[in-house]
Protein backbone atom coordinates (compact mmCIF):
# COMPACT_ATOMS: atom_id res chain seq x y z
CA UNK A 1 39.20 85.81 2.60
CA UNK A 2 38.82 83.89 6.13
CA UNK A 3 41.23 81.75 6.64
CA UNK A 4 41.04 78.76 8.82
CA UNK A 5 42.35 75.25 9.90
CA UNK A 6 40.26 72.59 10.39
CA UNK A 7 40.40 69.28 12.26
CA UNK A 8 38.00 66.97 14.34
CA UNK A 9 38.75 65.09 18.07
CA UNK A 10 38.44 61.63 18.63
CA UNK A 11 35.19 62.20 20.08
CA UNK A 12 33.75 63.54 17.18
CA UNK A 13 33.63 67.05 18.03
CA UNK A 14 34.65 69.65 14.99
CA UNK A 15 37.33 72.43 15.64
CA UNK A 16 37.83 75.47 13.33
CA UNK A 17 40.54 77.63 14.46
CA UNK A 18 40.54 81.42 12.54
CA UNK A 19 44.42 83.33 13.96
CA UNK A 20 43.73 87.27 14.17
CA UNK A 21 46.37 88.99 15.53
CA UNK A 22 44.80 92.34 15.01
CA UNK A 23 42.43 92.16 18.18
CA UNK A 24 43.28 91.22 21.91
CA UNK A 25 39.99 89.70 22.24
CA UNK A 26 38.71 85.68 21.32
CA UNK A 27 35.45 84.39 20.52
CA UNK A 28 35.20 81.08 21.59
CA UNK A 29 31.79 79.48 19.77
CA UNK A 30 30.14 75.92 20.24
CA UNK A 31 27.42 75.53 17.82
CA UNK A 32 25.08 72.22 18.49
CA UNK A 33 23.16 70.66 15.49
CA UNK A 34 19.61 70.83 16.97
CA UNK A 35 16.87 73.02 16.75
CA UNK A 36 13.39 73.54 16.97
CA UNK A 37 12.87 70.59 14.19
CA UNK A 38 14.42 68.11 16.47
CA UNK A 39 11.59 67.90 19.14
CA UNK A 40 8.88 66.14 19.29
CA UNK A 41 5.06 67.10 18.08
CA UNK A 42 3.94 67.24 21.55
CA UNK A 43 6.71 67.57 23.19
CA UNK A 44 7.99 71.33 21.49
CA UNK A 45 10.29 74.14 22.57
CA UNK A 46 13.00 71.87 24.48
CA UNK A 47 15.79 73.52 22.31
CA UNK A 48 14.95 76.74 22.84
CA UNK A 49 14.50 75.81 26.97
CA UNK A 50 18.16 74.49 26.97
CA UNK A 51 19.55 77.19 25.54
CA UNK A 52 18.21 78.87 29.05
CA UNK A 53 19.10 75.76 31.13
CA UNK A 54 23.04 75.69 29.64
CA UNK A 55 23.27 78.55 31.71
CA UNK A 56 22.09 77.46 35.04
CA UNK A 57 25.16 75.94 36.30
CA UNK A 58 27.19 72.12 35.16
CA UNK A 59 29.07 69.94 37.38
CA UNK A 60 31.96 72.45 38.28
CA UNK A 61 30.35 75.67 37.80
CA UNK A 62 27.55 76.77 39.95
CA UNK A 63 26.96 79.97 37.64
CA UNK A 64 28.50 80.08 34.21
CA UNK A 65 28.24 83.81 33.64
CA UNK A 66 29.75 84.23 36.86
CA UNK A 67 32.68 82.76 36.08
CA UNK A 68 33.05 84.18 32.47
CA UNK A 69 32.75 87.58 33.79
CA UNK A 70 35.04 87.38 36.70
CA UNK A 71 37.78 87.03 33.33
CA UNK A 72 36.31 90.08 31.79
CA UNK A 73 34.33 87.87 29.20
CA UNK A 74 30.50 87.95 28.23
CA UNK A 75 28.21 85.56 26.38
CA UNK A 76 25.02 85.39 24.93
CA UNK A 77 22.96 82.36 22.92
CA UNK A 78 20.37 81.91 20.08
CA UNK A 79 18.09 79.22 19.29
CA UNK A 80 16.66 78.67 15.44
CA UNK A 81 14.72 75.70 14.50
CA UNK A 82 17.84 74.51 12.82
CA UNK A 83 21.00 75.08 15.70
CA UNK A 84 21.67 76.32 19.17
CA UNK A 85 24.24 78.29 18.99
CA UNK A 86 26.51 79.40 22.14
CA UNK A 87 29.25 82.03 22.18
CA UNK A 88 32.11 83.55 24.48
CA UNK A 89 33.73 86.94 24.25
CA UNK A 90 36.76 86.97 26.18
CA UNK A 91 40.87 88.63 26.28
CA UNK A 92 42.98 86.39 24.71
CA UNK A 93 44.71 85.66 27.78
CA UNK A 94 41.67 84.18 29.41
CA UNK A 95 40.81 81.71 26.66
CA UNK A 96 41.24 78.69 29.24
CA UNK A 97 38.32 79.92 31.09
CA UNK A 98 36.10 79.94 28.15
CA UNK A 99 37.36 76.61 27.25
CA UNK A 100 36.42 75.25 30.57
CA UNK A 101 33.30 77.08 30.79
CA UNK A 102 32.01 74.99 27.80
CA UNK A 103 33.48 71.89 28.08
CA UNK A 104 32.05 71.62 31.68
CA UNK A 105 29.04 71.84 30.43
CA UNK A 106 28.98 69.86 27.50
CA UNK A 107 30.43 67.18 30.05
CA UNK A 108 27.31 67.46 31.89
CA UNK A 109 24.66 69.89 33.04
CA UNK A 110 24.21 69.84 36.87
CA UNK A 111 20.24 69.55 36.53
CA UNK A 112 18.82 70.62 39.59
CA UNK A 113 15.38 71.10 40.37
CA UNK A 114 15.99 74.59 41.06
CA UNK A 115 17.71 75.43 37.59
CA UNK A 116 15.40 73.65 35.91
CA UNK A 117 12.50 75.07 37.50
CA UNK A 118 13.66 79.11 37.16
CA UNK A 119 14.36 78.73 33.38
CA UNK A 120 11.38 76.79 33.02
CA UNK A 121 9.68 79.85 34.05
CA UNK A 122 11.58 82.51 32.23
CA UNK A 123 10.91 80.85 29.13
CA UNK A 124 7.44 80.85 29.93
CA UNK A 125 6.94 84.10 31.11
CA UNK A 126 8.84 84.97 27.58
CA UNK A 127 6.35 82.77 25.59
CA UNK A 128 3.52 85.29 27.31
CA UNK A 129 5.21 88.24 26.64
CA UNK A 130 6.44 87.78 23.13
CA UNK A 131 4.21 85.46 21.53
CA UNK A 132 0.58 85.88 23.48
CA UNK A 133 0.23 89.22 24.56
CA UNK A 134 2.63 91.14 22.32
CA UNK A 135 0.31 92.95 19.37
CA UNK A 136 1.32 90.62 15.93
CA UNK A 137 3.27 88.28 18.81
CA UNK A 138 0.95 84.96 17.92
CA UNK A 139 1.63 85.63 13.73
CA UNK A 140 3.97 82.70 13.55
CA UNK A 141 2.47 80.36 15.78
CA UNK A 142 -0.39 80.87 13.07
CA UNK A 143 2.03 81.32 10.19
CA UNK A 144 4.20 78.05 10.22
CA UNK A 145 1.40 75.40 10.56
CA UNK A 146 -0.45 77.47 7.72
CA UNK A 147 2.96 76.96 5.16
CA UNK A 148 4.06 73.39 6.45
CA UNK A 149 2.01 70.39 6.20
CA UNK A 150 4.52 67.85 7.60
CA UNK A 151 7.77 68.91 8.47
CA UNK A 152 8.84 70.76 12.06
CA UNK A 153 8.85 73.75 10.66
CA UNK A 154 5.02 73.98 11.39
CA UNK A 155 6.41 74.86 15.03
CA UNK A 156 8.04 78.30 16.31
CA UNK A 157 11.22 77.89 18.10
CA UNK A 158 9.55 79.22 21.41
CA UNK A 159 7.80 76.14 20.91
CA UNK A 160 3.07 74.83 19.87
CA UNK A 161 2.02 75.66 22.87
CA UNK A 162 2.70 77.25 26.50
CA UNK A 163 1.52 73.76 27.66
CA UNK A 164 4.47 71.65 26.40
CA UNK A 165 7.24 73.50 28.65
CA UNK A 166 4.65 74.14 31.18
CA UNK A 167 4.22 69.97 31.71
CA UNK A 168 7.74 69.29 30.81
CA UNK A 169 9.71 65.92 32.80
CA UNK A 170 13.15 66.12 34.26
CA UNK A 171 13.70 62.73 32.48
CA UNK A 172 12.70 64.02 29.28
CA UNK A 173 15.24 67.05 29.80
CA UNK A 174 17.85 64.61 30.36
CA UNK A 175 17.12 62.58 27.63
CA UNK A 176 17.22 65.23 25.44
CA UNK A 177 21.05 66.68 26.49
CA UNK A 178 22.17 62.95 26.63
CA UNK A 179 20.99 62.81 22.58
CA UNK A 180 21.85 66.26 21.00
CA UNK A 181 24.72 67.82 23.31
CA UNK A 182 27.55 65.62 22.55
CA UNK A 183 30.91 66.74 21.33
CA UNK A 184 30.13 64.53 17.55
CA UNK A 185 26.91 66.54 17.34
CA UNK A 186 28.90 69.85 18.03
CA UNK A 187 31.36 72.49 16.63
CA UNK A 188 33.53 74.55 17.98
CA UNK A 189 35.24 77.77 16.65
CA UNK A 190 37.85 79.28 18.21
CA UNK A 191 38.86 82.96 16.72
CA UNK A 192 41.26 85.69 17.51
CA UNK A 193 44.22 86.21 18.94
CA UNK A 194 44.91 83.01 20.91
CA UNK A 195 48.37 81.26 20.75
CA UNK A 196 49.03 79.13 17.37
CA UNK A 197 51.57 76.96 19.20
CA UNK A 198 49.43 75.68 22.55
CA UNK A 199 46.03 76.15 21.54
CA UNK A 200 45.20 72.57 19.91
CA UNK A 201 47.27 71.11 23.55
CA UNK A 202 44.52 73.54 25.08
CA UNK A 203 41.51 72.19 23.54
CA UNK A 204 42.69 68.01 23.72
CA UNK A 205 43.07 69.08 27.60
CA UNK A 206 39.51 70.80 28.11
CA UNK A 207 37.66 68.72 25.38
CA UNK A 208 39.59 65.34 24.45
CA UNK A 209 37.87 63.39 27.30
CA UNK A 210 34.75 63.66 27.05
CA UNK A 211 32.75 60.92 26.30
CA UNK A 212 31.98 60.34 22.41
CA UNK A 213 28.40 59.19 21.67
CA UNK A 214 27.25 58.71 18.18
CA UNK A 215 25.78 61.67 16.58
CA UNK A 216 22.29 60.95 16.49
CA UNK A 217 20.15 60.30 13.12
CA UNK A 218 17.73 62.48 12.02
CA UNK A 219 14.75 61.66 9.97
CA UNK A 220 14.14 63.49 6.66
CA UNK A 221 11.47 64.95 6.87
CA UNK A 222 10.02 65.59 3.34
CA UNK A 223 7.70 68.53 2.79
CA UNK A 224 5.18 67.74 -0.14
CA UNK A 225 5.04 70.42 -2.60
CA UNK A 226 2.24 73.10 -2.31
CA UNK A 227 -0.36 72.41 -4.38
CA UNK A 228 -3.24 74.52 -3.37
CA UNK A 229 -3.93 77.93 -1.97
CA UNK A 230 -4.21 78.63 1.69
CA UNK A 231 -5.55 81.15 3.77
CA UNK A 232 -6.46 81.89 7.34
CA UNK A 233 -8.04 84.59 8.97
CA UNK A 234 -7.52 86.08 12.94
CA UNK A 235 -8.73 89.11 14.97
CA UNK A 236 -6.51 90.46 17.36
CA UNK A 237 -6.11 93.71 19.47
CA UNK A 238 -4.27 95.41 17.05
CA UNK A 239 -3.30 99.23 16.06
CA UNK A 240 -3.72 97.95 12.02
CA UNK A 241 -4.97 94.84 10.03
CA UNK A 242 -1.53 92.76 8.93
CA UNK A 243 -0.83 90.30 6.21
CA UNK A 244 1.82 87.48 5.87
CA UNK A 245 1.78 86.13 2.21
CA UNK A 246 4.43 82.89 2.95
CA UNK A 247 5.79 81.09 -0.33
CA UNK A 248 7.57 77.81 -0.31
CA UNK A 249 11.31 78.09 -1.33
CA UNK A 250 14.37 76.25 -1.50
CA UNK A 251 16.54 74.99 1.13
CA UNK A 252 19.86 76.90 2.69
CA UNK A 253 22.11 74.91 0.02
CA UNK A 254 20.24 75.86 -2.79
CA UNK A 255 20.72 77.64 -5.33
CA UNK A 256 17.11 79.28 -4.49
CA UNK A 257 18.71 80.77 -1.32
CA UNK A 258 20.70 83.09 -3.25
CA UNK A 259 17.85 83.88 -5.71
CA UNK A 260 15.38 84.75 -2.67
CA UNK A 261 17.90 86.76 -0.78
CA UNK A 262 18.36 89.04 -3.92
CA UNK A 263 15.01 88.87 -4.48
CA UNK A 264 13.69 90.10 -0.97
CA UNK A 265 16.05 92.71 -1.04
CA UNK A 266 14.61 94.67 -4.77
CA UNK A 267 11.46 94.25 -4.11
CA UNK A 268 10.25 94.68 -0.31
CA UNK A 269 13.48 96.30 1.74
CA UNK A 270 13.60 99.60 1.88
CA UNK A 271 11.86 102.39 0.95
CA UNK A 272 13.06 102.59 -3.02
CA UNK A 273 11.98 98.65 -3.14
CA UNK A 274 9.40 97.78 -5.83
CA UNK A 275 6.60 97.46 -3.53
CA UNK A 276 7.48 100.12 -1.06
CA UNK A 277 7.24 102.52 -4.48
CA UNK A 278 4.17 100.68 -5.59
CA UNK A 279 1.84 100.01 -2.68
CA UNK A 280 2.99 102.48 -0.05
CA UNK A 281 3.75 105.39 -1.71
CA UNK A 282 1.81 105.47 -5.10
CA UNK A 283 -1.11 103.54 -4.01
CA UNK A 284 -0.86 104.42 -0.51
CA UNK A 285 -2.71 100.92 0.18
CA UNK A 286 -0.15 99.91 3.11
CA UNK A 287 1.51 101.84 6.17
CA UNK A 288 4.29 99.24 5.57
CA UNK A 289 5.39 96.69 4.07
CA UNK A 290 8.63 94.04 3.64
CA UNK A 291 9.82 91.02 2.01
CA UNK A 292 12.52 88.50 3.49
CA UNK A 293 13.37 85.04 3.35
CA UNK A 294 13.49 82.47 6.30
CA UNK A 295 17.01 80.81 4.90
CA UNK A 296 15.83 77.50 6.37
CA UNK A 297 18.45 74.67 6.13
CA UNK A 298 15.39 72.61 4.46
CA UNK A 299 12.88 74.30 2.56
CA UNK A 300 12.26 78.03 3.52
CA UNK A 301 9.89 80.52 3.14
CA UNK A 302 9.57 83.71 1.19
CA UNK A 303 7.23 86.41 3.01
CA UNK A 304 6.00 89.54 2.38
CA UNK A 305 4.28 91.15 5.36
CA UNK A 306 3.09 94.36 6.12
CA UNK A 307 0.07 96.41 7.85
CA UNK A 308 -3.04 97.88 5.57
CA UNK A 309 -3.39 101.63 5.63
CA UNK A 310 -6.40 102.89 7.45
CA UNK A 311 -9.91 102.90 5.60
CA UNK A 312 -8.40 100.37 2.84
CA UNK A 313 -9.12 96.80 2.75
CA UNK A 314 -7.09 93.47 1.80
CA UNK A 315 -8.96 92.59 -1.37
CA UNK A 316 -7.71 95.96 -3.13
CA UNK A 317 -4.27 95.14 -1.44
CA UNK A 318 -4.56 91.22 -2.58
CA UNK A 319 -5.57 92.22 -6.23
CA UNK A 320 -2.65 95.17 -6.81
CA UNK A 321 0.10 92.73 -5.07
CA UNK A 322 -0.33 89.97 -7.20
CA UNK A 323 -0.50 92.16 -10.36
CA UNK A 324 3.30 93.53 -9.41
CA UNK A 325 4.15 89.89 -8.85
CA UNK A 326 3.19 88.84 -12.20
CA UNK A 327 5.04 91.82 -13.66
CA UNK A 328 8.22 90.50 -12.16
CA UNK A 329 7.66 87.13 -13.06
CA UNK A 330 8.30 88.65 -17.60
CA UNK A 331 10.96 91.36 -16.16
CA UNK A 332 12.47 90.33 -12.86
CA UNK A 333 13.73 92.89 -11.25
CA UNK A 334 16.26 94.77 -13.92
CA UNK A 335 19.36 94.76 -14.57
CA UNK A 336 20.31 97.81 -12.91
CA UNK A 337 18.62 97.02 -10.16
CA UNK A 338 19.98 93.82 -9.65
CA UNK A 339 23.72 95.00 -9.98
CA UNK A 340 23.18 97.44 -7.25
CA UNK A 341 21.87 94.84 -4.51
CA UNK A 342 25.24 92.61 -5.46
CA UNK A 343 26.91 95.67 -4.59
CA UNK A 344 25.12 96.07 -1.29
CA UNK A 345 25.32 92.38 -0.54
CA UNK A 346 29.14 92.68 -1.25
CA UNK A 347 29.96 95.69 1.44
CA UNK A 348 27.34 94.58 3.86
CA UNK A 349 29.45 90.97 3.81
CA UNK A 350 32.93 92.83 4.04
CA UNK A 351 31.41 95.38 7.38
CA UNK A 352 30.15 91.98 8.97
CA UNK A 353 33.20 90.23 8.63
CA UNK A 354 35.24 92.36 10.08
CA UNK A 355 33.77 91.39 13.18
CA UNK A 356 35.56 88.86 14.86
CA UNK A 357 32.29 87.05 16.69
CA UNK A 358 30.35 87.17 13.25
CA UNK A 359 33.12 85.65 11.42
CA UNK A 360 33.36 83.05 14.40
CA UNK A 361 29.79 82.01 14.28
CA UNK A 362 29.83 82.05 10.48
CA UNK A 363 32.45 79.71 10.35
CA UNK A 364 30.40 77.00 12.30
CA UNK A 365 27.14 77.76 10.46
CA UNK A 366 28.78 76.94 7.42
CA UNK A 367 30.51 73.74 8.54
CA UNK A 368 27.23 73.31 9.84
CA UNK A 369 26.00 73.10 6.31
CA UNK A 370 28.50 71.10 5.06
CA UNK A 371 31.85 72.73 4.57
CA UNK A 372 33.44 76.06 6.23
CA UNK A 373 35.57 77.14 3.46
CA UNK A 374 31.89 78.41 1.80
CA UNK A 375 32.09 81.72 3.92
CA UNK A 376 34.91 82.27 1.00
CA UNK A 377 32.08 81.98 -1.87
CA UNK A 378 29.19 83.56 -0.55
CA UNK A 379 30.02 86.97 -3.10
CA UNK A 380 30.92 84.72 -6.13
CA UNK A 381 27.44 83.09 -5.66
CA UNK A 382 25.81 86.12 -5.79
CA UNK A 383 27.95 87.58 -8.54
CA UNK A 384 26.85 84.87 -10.71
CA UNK A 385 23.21 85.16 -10.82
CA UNK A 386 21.42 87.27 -14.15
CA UNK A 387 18.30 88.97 -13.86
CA UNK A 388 16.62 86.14 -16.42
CA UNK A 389 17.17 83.61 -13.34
CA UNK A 390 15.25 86.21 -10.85
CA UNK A 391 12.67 86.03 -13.77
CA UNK A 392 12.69 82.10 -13.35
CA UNK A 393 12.51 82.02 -10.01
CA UNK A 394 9.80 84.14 -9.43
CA UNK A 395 7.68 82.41 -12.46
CA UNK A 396 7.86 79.26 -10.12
CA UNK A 397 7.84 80.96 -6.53
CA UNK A 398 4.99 83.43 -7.19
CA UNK A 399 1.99 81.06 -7.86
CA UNK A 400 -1.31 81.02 -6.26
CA UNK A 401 -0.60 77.53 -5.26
CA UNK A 402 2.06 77.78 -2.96
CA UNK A 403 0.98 80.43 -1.27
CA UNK A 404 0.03 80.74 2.46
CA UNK A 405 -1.87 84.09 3.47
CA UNK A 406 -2.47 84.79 6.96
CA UNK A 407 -4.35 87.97 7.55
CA UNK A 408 -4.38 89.86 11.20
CA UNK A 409 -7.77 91.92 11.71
CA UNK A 410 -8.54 94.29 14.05
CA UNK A 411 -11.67 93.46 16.68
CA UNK A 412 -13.47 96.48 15.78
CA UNK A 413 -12.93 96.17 12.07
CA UNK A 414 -15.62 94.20 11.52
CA UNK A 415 -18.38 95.90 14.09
């Protein structure tokens, strides 16, 4: 059980405060509702950019990390296409510099040319590296406009194209702090061992002033069902032809989400998973292979991926896949089976929460998704579910339909 209290400033902004004595440490965490899906179609991978730029300096602080580590603290950030999400370790003692830290700079970046320029250029030297000349480093920007027909999914978080940072305004940096990174369209999470009796004084003082704007709308962006079967071909300089098989799923809040996550786990985790038995060891059609769900807070996607043992081909892979899918879809996955991943889910969710910062950030994804106390029901959720509802879901998910295939050939593999 986490416990937690909960409140909101006159700004707007969300506090969650979680008391552990047990640690000297706090995690001070200030999650912003934006992602990937909030840019524009041709203007893409500004969220992922500011997650660089919040770093560069605000009107007080010249150099953020500086500052933090001068008071023995560290921080780190990740981008998704749903949040930005920043984070502060620091002693308890310190926990006023981490409050000004981020406060300062959800007052106001400083937005000089410089800044703006270096992390313009980090982010595109890491678009290069990861994405364009990284073996299998281009599979999602092929991947997500292959699945999504309208929503902003179809986009990576690193962004469509190099071109879109590369050509990227001032103004339209500016514009795009002045909309997302306001204390209404944030939440912060303070957890540890800070003081019970000053710390909501503390927060008013670092927090309470800044300026309140609305938090802004977002469009809903509705994803028409799958009706047909897709499939896209690309050769790459590659040690071994891939595939992505990408299925359209429910949403984070779903029910669905719980369904997949069990799901992904029997048959394509580790090595005594259903098609790690089936297709890598017995049939010895695939050097690997593994299943996971995207856990999108809109509609998701369930892939199985993997690379195609020398001298065998897709079609044989394609035809012996789908048979174990259709197998699943009378049995699911077994009873047995399926009481031994609730197991694993159950102590895997007990190690991570004893970690203060994963408990921290958590907190503010679930708020995020409508209500913090859900980090308390994750296990019953999964306790719940019967193999017959695996069964179901895989009669709907597992369709020809709404499937997405991307396959990744070698250059020589056709010579």
């Amino acid at each position: 059980m986490v416990d937690f209290d909960r409140y909101q400033l006159n700004n707007g902004l969300t506090i969650i405060l979680h008391h552990d004595s047990t640690t000297p440490m706090v995690v001070v965490n200030v999650l912003y509702d934006v992602g990937a899906r909030d840019e524009q179609d041709q203007k893409t991978g500004f969220a992922h950019l500011f997650e660089h730029l919040m770093f560069g300096g605000s009107i007080n602080i010249p150099e953020f990390d500086t500052e933090l580590q001068k008071a023995g603290g560290e921080s780190n950030a990740f981008t998704s296409n749903d949040l930005t999400n920043y984070y502060d370790i620091i002693p308890a003692q310190n926990i006023e510099t981490a409050l000004w830290l981020e406060s300062d700079r959800m007052l106001s970046l400083a937005f000089t040319e410089k800044s703006f320029e270096v992390q313009r250029n980090v982010v595109i030297e890491e678009f290069k590296q990861r994405y364009l000349n990284q073996p299998y480093g281009d599979v999602w920007l092929h991947l997500r406009p292959l699945a999504y027909e309208n929503h902003p999914y179809k986009w990576a978080t690193i962004g469509k194209d190099i071109s879109h940072i590369e050509n990227a305004k001032m103004e339209d940096v500016k514009s795009f702090f002045k909309t997302f990174y306001t204390p209404a369209n944030a939440i912060l999470c303070i957890s540890g061992n800070f003081n019970k009796h000053s710390i909501r004084g503390q927060v008013e003082n670092y927090f309470g002033d800044i300026p309140g704007n609305p938090k802004p709308n977002r469009p809903d962006f509705i994803e028409p069902q799958q009706e047909k079967y897709k499939s896209k071909d690309i050769y790459s300089d590659v040690p071994a032809g891939a595939f992505y098989y990408a299925f359209k799923m429910g949403s984070r809040k779903s029910k669905e989400y719980y369904f997949g996550d069990l799901m992904s786990d029997a048959i394509g985790k580790e090595n005594t998973s259903l098609l790690n038995i089936k297709l890598k060891k017995e049939l010895e059609l695939v050097s690997e292979i593994n299943a996971f769900i995207t856990g999108s807070i809109d509609c998701g996607l369930f892939i199985i991926s993997g690379k195609i043992t020398k001298g065998k081909g897709f079609e044989e892979l394609d035809k012996q896949l789908w048979k174990i899918l259709d197998e699943i879809k009378i049995s699911g996955v077994g009873d047995q089976k399926l009481n031994a991943l609730k197991n694993k889910i159950q102590t895997a969710k007990a190690f991570q929460e004893q970690g203060l910062l994963n408990r921290s950030i958590n907190l503010s994804y679930f708020e995020l998704l409508g209500d913090a106390e859900d980090i308390n029901k994750e296990n019953a959720r999964y306790k719940e579910i019967k193999n017959n509802d695996l069964s179901l879901f895989a009669k709907k998910l597992f369709v020809k339909s709404n499937c997405s295939l991307l396959k990744v050939h070698q250059y020589d593999s056709e010579k």
